[in-house]
N, C-alpha and C. Protein backbone atom coordinates (compact mmCIF):
# COMPACT_ATOMS: atom_id res chain seq x y z
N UNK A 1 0.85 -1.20 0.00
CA UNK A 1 0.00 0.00 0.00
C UNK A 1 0.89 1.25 0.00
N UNK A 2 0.76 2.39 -1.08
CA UNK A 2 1.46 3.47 -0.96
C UNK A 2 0.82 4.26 0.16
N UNK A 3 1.72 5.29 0.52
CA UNK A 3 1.69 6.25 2.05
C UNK A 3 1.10 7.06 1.10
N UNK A 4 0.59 8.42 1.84
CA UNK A 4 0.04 9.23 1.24
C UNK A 4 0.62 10.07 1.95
N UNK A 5 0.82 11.17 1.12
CA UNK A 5 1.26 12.49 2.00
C UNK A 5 0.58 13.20 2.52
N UNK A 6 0.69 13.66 3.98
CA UNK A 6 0.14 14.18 5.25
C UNK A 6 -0.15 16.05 4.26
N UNK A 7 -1.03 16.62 4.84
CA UNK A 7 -1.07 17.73 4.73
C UNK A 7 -0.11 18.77 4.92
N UNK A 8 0.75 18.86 5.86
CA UNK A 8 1.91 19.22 5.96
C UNK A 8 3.30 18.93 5.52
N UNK A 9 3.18 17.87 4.94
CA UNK A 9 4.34 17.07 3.91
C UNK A 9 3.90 17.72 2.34
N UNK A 10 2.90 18.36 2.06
CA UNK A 10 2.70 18.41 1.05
C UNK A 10 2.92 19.93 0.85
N UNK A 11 2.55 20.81 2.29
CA UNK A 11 2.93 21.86 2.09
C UNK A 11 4.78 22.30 1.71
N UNK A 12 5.29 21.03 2.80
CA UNK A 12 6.36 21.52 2.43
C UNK A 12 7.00 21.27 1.21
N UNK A 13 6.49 20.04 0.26
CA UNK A 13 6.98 20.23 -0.84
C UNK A 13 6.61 20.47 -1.81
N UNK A 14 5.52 21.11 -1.87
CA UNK A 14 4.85 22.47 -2.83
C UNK A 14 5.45 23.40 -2.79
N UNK A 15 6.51 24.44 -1.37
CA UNK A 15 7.14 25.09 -0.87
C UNK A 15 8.84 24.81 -1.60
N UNK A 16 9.73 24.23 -1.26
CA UNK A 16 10.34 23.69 -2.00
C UNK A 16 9.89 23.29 -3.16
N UNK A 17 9.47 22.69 -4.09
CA UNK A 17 9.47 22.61 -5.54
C UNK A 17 9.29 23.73 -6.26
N UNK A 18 8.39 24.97 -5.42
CA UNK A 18 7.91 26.25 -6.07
C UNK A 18 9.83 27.21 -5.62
N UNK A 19 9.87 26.95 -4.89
CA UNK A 19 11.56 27.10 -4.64
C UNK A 19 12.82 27.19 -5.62
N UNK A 20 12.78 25.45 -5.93
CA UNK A 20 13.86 24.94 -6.88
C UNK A 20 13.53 25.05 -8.40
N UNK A 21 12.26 24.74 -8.66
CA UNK A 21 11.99 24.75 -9.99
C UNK A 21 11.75 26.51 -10.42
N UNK A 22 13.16 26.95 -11.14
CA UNK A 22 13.15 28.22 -12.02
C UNK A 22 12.51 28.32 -12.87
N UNK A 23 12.36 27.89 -13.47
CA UNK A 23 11.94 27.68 -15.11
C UNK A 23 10.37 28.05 -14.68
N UNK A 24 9.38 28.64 -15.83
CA UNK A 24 8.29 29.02 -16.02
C UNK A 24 8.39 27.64 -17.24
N UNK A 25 7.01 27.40 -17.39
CA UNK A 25 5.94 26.53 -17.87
C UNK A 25 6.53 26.86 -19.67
N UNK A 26 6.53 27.66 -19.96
CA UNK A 26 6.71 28.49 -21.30
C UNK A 26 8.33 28.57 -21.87
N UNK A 27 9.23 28.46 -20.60
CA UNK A 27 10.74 28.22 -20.74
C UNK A 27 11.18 27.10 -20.93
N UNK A 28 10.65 26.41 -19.52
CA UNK A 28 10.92 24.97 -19.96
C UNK A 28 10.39 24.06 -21.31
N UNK A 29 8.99 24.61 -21.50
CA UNK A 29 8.73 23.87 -22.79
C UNK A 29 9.46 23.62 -24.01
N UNK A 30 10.18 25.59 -24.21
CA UNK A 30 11.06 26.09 -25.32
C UNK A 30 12.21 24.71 -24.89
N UNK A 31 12.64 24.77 -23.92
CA UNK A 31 14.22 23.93 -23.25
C UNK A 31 13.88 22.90 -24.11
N UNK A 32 12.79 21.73 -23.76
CA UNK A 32 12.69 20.18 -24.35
C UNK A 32 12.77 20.26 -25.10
N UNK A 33 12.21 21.41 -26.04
CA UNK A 33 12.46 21.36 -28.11
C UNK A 33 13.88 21.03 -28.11
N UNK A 34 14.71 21.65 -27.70
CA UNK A 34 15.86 21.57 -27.97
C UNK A 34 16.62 20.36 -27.71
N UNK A 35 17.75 20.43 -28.71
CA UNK A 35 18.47 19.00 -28.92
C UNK A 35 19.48 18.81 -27.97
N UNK A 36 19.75 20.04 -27.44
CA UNK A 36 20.67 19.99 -26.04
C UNK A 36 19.80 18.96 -25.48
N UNK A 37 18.57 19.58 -24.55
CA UNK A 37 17.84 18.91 -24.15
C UNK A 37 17.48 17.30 -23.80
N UNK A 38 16.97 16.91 -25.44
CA UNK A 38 17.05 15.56 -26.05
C UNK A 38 18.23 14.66 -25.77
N UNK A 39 19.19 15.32 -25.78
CA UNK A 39 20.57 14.26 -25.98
C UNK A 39 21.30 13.88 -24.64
N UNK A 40 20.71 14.69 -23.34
CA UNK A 40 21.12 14.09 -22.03
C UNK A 40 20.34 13.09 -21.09
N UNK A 41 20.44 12.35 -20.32
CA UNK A 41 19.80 11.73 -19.62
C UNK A 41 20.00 10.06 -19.92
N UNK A 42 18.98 9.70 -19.10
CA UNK A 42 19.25 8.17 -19.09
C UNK A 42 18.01 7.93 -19.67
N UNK A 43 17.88 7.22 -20.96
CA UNK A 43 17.08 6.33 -21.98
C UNK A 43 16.18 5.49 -20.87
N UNK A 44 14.65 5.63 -20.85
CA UNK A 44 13.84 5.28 -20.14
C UNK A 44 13.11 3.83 -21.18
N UNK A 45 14.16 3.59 -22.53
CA UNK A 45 13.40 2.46 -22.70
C UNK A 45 12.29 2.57 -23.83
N UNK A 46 12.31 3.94 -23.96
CA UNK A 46 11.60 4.50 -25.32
C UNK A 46 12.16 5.57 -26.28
N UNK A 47 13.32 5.69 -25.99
CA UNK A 47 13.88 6.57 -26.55
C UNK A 47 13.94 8.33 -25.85
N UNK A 48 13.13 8.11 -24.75
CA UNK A 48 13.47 9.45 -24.46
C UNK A 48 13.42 9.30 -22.87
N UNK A 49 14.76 10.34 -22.68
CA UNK A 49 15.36 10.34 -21.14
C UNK A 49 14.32 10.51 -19.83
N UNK A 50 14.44 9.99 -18.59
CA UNK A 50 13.82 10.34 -17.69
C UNK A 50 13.62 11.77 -17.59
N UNK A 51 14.55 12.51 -17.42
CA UNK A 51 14.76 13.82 -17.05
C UNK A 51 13.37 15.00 -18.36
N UNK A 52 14.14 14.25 -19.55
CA UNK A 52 13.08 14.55 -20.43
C UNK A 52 11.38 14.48 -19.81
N UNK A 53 11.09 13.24 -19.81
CA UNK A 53 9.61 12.97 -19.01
C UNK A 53 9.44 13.52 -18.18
N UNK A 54 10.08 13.88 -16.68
CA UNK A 54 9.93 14.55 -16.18
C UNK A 54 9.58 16.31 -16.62
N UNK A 55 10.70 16.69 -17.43
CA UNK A 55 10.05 18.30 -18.13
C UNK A 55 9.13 18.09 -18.02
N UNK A 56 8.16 17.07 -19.08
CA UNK A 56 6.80 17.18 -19.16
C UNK A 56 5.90 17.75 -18.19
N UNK A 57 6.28 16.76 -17.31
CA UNK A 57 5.17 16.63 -16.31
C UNK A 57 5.56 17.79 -15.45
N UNK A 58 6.53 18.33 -15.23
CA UNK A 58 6.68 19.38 -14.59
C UNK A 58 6.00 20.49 -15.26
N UNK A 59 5.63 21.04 -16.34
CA UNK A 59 4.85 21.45 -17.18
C UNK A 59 3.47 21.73 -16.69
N UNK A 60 3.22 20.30 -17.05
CA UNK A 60 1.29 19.98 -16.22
C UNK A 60 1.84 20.68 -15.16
N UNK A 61 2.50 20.45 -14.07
CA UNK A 61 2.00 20.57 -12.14
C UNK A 61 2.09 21.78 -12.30
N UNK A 62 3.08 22.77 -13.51
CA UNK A 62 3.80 24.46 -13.46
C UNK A 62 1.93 25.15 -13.68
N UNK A 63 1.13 24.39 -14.35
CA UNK A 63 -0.03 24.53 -15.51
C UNK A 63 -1.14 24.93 -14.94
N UNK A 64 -0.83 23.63 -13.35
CA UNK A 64 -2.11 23.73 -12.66
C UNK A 64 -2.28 25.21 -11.82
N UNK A 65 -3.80 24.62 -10.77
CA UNK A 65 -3.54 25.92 -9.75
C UNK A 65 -3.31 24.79 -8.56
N UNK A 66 -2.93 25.20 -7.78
CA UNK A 66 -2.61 24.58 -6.18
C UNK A 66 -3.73 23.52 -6.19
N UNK A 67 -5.05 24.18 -6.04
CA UNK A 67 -6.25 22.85 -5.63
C UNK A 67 -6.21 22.15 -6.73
N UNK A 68 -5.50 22.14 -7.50
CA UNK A 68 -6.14 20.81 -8.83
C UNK A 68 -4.94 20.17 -8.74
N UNK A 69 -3.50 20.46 -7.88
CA UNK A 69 -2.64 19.06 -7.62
C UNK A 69 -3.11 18.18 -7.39
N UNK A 70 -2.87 16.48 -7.52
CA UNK A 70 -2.65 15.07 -7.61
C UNK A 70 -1.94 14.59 -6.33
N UNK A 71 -1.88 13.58 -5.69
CA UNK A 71 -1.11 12.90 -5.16
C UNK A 71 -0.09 12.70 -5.93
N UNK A 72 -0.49 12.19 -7.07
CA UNK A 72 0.62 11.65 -8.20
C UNK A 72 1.46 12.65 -8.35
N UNK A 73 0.70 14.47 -8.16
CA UNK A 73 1.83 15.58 -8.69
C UNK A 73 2.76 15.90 -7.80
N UNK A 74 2.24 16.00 -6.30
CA UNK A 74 2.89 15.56 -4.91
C UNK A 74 4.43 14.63 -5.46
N UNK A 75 4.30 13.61 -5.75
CA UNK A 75 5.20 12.28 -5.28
C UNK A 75 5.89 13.11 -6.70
N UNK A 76 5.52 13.63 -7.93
CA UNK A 76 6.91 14.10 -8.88
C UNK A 76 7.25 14.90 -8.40
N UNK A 77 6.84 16.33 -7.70
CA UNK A 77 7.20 17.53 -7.47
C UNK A 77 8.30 17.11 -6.26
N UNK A 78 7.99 16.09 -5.09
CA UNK A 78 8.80 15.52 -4.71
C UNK A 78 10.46 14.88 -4.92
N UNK A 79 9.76 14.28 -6.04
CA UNK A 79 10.98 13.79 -7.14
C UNK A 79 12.58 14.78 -7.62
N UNK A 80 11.18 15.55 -7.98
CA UNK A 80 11.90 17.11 -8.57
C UNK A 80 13.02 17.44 -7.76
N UNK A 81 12.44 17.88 -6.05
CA UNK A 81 12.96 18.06 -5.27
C UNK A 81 14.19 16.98 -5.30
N UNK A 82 14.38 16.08 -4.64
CA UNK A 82 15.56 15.02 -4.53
C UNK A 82 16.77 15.15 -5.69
N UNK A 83 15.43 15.09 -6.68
CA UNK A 83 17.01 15.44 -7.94
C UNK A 83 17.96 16.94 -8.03
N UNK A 84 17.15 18.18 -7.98
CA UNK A 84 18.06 19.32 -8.05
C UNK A 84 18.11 19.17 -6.91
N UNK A 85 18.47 18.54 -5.63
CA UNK A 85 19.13 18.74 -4.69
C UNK A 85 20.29 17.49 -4.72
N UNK A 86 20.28 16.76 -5.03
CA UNK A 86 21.59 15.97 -5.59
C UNK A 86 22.64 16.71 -6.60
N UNK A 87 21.66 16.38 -7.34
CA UNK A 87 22.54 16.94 -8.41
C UNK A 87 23.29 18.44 -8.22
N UNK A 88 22.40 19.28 -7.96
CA UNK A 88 23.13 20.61 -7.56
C UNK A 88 24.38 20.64 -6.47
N UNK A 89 24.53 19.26 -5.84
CA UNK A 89 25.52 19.39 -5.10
C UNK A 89 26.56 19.27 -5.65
N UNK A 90 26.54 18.12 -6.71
CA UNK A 90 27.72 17.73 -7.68
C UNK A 90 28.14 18.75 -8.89
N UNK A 91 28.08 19.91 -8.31
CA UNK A 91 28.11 20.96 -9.76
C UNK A 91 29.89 20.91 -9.86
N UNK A 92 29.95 20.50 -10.95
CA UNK A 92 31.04 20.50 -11.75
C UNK A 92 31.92 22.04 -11.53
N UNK A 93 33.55 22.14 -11.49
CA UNK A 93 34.01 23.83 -11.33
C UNK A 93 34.06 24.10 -12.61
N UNK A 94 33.97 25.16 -12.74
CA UNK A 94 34.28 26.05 -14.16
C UNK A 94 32.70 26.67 -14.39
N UNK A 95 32.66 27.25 -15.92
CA UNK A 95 32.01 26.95 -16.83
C UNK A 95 30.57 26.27 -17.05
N UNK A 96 29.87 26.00 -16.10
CA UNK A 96 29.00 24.68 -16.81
C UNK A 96 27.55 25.22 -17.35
N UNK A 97 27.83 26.10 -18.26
CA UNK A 97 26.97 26.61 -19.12
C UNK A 97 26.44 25.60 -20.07
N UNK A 98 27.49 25.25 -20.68
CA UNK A 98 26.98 24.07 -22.04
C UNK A 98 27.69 22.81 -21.51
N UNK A 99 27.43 22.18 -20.46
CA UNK A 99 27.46 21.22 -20.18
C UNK A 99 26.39 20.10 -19.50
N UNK A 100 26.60 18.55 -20.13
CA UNK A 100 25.60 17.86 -19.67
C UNK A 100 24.86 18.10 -18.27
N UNK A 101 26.04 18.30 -17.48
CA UNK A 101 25.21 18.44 -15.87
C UNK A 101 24.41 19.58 -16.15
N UNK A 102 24.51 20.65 -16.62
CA UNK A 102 23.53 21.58 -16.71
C UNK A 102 22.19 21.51 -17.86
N UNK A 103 22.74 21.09 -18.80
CA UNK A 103 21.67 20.66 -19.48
C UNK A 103 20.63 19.52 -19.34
N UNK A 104 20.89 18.71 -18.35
CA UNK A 104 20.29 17.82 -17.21
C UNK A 104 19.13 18.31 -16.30
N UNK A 105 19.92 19.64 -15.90
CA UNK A 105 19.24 20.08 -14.64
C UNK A 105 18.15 20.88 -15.03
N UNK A 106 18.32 21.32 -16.40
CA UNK A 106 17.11 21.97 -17.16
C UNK A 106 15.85 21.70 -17.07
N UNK A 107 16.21 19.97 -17.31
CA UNK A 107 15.32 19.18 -18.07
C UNK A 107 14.80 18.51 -16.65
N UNK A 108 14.49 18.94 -15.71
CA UNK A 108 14.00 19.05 -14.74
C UNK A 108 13.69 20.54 -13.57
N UNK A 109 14.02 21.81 -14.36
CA UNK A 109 12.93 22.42 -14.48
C UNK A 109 13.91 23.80 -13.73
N UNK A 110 15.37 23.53 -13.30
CA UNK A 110 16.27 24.22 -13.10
C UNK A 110 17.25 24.46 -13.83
N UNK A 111 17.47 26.07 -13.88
CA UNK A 111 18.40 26.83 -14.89
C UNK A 111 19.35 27.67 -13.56
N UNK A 112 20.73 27.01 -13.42
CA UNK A 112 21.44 27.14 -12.87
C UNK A 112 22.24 28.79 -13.12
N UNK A 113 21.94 29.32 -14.02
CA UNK A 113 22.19 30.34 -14.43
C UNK A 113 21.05 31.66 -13.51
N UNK A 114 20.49 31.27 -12.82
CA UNK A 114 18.96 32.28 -12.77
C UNK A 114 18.82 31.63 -11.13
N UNK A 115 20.24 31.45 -10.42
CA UNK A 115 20.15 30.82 -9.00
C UNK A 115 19.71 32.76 -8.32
């Protein structure tokens, strides 16, 4: 049986995700067109990356209003969370404008440039 998130678990990561995720609904969309985009991540088995799928759906949850979140949008926005907080730890030195780690982090809904 899945847990469900408590009312206060949900605030806080509605709070955080509205936090980490930079990107507007309209930016990120422009981002996935792109072949930067396309060409990072890990192959989910259909040809297109997790991180990719995720854009998507980060999209929908950017789309909604607060009362028309999901449980289901809960447990990605969640997701969201875990990943730019990993990943942002491992930021590469230099440069990482045009690099995979950043073009990664896009595609989940953060533009490291716009911290």
């Amino acid at each position: 049986m899945e847990k469900h998130l408590s009312d206060d678990d949900k605030k806080e990561v509605y709070t955080e995700f509205k936090d980490m995720v930079n990107m507007s609904a309209s930016v990120l969309k422009k981002w996935l067109d792109t072949d930067e985009s396309k060409k990072v991540g890990y192959d989910s088995g259909d040809g297109e990356s997790v991180g990719h799928k995720s854009g998507e759906k980060i999209i929908k949850i950017l789309e909604k209003k607060k009362s028309e979140l999901t449980e289901g949008d809960y447990k990605h926005m969640q997701k969201v969370v875990g990943y730019i907080k990993r990943h942002t730890a491992q930021k590469p030195s230099g440069d990482v404008s045009d690099t995979n780690w950043n073009y990664s982090l896009k595609n989940w809904g953060y533009d490291d440039s716009k911290k």
